[in-house]
Protein backbone atom coordinates (compact mmCIF):
# COMPACT_ATOMS: atom_id res chain seq x y z
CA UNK A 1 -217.59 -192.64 -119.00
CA UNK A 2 -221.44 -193.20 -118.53
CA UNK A 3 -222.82 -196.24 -120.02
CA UNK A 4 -227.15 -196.72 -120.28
CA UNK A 5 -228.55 -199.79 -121.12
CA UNK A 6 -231.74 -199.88 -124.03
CA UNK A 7 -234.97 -201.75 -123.76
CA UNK A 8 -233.28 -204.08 -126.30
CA UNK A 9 -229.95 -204.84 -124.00
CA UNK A 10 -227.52 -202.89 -126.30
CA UNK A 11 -225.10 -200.49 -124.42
CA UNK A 12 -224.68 -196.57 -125.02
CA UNK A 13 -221.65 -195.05 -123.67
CA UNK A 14 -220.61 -191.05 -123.40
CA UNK A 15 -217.48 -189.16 -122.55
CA UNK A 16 -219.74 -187.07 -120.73
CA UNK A 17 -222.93 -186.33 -119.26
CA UNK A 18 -226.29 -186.02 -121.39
CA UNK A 19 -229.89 -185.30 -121.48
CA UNK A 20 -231.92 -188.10 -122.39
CA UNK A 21 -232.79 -186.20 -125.94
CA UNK A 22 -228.99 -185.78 -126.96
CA UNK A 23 -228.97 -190.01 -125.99
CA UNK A 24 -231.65 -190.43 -128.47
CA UNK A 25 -229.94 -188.28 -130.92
CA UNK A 26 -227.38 -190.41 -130.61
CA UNK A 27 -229.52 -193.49 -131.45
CA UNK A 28 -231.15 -191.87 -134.51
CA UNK A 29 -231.89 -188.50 -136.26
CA UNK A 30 -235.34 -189.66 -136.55
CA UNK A 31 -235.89 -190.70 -132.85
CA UNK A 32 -234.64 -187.30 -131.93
CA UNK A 33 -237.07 -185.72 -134.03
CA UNK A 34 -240.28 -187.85 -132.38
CA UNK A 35 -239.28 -188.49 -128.89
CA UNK A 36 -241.92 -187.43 -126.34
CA UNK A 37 -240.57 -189.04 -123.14
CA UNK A 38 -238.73 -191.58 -121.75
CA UNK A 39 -238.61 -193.81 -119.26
CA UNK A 40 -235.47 -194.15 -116.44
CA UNK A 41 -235.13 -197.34 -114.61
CA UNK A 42 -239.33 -197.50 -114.84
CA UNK A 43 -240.04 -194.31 -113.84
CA UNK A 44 -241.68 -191.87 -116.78
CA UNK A 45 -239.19 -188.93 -117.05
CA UNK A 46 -238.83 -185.82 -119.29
CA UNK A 47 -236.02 -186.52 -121.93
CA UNK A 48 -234.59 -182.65 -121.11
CA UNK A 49 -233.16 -184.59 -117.80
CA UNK A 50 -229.99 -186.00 -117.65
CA UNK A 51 -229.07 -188.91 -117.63
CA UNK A 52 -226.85 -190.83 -114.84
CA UNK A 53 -223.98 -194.12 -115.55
CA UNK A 54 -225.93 -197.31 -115.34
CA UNK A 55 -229.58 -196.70 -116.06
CA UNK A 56 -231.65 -198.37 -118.14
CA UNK A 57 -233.66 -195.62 -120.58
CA UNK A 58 -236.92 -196.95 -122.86
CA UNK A 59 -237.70 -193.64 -125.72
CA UNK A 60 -241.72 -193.19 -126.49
CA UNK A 61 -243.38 -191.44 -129.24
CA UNK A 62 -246.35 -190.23 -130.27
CA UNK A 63 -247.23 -193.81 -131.67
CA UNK A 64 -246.80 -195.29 -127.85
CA UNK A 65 -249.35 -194.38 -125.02
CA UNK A 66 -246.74 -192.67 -122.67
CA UNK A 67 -245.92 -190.11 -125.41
CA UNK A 68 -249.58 -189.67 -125.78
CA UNK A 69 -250.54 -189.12 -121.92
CA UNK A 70 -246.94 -186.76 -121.81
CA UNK A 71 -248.44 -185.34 -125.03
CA UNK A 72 -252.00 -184.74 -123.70
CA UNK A 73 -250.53 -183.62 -120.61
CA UNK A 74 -248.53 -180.58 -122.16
CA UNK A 75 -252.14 -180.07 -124.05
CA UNK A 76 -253.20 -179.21 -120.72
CA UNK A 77 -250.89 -176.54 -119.70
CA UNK A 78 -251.49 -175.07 -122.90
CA UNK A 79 -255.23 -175.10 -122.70
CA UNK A 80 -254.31 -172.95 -119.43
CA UNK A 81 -252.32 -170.57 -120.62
CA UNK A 82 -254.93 -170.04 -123.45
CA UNK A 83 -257.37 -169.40 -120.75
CA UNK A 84 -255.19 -167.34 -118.97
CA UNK A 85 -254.54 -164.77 -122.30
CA UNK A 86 -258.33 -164.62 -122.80
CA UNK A 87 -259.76 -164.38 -118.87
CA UNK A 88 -257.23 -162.64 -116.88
CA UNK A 89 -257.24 -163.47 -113.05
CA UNK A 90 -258.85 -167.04 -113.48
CA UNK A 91 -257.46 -169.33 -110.88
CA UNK A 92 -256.08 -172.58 -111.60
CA UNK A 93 -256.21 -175.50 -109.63
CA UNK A 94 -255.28 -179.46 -111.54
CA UNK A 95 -255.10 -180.16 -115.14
CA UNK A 96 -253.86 -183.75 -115.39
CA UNK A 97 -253.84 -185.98 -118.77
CA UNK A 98 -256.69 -188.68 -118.33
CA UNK A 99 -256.97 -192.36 -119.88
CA UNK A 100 -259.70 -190.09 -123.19
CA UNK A 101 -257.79 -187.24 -122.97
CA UNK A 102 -257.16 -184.47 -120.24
CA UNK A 103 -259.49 -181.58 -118.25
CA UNK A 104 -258.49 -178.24 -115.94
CA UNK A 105 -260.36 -177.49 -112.92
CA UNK A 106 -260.10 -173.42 -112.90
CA UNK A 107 -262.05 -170.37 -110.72
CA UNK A 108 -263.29 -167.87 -113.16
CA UNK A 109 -265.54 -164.47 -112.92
CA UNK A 110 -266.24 -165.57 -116.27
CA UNK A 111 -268.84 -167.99 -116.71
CA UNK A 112 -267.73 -171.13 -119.02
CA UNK A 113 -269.56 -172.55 -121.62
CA UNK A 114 -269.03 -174.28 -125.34
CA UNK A 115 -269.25 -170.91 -126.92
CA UNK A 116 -266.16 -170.33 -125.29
CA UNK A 117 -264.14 -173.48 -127.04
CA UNK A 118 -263.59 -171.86 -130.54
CA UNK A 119 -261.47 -168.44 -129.14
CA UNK A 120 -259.70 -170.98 -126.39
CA UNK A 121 -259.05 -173.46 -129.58
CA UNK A 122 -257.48 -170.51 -131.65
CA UNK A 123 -255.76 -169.15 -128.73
CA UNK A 124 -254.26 -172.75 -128.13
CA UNK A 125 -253.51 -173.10 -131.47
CA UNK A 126 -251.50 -169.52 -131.65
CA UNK A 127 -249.32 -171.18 -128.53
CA UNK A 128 -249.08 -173.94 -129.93
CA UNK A 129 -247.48 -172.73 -133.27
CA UNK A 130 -245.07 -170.50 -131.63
CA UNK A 131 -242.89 -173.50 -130.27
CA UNK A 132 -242.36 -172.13 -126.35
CA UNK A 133 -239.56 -174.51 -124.80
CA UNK A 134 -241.06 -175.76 -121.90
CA UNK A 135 -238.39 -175.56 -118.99
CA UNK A 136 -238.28 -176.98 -115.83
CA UNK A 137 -237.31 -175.30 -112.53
CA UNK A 138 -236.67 -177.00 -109.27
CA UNK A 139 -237.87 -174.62 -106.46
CA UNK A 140 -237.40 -174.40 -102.47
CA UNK A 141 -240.66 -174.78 -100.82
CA UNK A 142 -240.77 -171.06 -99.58
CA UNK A 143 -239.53 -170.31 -103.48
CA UNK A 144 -243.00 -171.86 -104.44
CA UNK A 145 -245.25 -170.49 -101.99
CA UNK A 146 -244.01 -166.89 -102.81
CA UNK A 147 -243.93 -167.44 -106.50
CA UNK A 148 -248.21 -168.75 -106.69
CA UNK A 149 -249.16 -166.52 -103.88
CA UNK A 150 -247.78 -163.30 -105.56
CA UNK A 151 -250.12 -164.31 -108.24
CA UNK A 152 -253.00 -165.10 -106.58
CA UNK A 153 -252.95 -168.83 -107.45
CA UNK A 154 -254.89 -169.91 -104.46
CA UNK A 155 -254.95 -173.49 -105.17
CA UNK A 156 -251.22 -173.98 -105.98
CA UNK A 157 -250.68 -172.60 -102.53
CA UNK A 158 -252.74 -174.96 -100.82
CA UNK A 159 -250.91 -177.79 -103.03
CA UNK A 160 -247.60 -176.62 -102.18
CA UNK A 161 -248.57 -176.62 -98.60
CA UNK A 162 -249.66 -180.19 -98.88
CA UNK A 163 -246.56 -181.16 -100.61
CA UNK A 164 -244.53 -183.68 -98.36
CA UNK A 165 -241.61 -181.77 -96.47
CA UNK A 166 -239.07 -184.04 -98.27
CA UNK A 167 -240.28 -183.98 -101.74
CA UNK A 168 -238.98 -182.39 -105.08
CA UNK A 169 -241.19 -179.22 -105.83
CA UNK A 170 -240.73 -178.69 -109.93
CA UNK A 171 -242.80 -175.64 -112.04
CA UNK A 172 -242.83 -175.78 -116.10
CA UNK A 173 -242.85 -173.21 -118.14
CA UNK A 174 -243.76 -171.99 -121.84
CA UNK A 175 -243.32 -168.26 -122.64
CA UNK A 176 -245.68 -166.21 -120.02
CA UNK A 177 -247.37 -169.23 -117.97
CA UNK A 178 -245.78 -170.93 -115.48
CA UNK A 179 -247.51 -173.96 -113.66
CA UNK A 180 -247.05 -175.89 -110.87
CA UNK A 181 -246.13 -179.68 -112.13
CA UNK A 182 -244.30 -183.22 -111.52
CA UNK A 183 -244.43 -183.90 -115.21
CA UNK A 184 -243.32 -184.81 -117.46
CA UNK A 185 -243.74 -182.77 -120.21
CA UNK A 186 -242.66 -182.33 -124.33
CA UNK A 187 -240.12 -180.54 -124.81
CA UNK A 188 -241.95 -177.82 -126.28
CA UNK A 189 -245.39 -176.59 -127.41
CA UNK A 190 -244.98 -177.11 -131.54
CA UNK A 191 -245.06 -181.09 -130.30
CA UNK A 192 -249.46 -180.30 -129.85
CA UNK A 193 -250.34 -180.86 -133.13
CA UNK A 194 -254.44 -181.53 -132.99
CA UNK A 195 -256.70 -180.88 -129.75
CA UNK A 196 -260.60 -179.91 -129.27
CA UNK A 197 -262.35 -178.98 -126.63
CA UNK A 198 -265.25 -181.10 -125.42
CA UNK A 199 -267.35 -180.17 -122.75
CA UNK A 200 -267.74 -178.15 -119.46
CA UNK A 201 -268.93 -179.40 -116.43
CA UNK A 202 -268.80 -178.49 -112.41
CA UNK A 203 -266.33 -179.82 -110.31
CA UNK A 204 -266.00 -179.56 -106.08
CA UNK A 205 -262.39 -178.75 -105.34
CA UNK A 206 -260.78 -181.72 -104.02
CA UNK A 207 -264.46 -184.53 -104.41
CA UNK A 208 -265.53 -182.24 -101.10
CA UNK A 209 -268.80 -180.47 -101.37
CA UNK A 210 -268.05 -178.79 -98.45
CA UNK A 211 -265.31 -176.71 -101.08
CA UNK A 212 -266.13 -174.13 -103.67
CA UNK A 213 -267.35 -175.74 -106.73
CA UNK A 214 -264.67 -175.18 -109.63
CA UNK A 215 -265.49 -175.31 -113.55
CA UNK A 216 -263.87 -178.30 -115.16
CA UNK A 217 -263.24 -177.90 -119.18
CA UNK A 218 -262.46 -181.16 -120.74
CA UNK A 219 -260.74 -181.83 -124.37
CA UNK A 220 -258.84 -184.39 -126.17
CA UNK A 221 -255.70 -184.16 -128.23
CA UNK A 222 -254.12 -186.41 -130.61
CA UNK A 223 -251.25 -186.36 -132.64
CA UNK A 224 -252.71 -186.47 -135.89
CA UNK A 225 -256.46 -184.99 -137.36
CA UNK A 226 -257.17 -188.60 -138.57
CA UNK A 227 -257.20 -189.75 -135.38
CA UNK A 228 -259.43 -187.07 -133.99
CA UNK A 229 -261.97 -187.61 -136.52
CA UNK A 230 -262.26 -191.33 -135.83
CA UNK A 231 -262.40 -190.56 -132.00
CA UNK A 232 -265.56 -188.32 -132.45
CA UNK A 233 -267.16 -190.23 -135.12
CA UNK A 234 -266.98 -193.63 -132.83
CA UNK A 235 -268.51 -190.88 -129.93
CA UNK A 236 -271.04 -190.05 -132.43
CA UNK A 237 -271.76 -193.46 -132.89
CA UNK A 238 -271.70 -194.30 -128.95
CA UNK A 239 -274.56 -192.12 -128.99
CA UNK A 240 -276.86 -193.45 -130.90
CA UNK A 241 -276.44 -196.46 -129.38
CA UNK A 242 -277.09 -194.74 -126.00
CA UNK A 243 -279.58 -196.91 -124.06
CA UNK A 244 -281.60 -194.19 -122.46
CA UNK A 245 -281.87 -192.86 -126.32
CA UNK A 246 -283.14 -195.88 -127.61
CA UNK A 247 -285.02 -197.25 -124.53
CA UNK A 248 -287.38 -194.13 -125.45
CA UNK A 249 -287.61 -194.67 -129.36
CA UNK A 250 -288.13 -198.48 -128.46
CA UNK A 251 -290.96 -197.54 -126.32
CA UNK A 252 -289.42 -199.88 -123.62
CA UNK A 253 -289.29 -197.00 -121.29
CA UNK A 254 -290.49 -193.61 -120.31
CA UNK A 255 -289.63 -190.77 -117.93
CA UNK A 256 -292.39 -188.71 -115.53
CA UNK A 257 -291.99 -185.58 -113.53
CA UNK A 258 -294.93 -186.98 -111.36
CA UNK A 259 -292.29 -189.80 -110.38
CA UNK A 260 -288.75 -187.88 -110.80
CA UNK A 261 -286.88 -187.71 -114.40
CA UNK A 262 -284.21 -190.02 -112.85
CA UNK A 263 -286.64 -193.06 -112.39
CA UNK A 264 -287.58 -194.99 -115.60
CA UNK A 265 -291.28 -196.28 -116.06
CA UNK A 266 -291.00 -199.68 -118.09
């Protein structure tokens, strides 16, 4: 018999063992349907785990901000793969979710720019529609080396290599891209519902300018177009309210080359 407790102190018990998704099937139909993640005894955990006798589990949806950084972070991956179907041989290095939404750092022949963001965002969006399950694989250090070195993954060697001796190495994948990852992760790609891409910028490898400078895409995904809308509207708004934009119209400041554009004349 294993027995979890809930946030709320009530008991679940099972015959046998369970993922974490088949638990909250158990609670409700409806929590099945919008689980993102969970958590295990504190610790943020894919609900495709199992689930061991005695642990106390908390369920998160889209509505709470764990199922939205799990969410974003899966948005990630599958802004990757997107980039991988379009520019063949680009190199990936981290994509994590971030506190406005998530970025990749990636090596590319190709040259990135936001005339790029409508084919990635239909690419993304083709991915995204076919529902891949996203599976897990534990992997023996050597296992993981081999696998990112065959293809050319430069980075996720050097990761792997940096990876304590003693820790857990994990990949995810969804259909034909596979990615180096802790997680966790949805439990498949029909969960990314609304996503843009929102700039491009330069990024050193690792902070160091002593390493190759990598291209950095960032974007922002949220589980419903509503949301999106009031997200770039309020950046719209931001904007205006910039102070460097209306320290100019206000005549409070000005800019000259004679001094350097990054010191203000008041």
């Amino acid at each position: 018999m294993i027995t979890i407790r809930l946030k709320d102190g009530k008991e679940l018990h099972f015959e046998n063992e369970v993922t974490l998704f088949e638990a909250a099937k158990k609670i409700s139909n409806s929590l099945a349907k919008d689980v993102l993640v969970a958590k295990v005894d504190g610790e943020l955990t894919d609900i495709r785990n199992n689930i061991t006798d005695g642990t106390q589990v908390e369920f998160f949806t889209k509505a709470d901000k764990e199922g939205l950084f799990t969410l974003r972070h899966t948005a990630a991956h599958v802004m990757a793969q997107a980039i991988q179907h379009l520019y063949p041989g680009t190199k990936f290095a981290i994509g994590p979710a971030i506190d406005d939404g998530f970025y990749y750092d990636l090596e590319s022949d190709h040259v990135f720019s936001q005339e790029d963001f409508a084919a990635i965002e239909k690419e993304m969006a083709k991915i995204a529609k076919a529902n891949l399950p996203i599976e897990k694989k534990i992997l023996s250090r050597n296992e993981a080396l081999e696998f990112f070195r065959s293809r050319n993954q430069d980075y996720k060697v050097i990761l792997i290599q940096d990876i304590p001796e003693d820790a857990i190495i994990s990949t995810y994948t969804q259909g034909d891209f596979t990615d180096l990852c802790r997680g966790p992760h949805v439990r498949s790609t029909g969960k990314l519902k609304v996503f843009k891409l929102m700039t491009v910028a330069g990024a050193y490898w690792r902070g160091d300018e002593h390493n190759p400078q990598l291209t950095r895409v960032y974007a922002i995904s949220f589980p419903k177009q509503k949301e999106l809308t009031e997200y770039l509207e309020l950046l719209e708004e931001a904007k205006k309210r910039d102070h460097r934009k209306l320290g100019k119209e206000l005549e409070l400041f000005t800019f000259s080359n004679k001094v350097g554009q990054g010191l203000p004349l008041w």
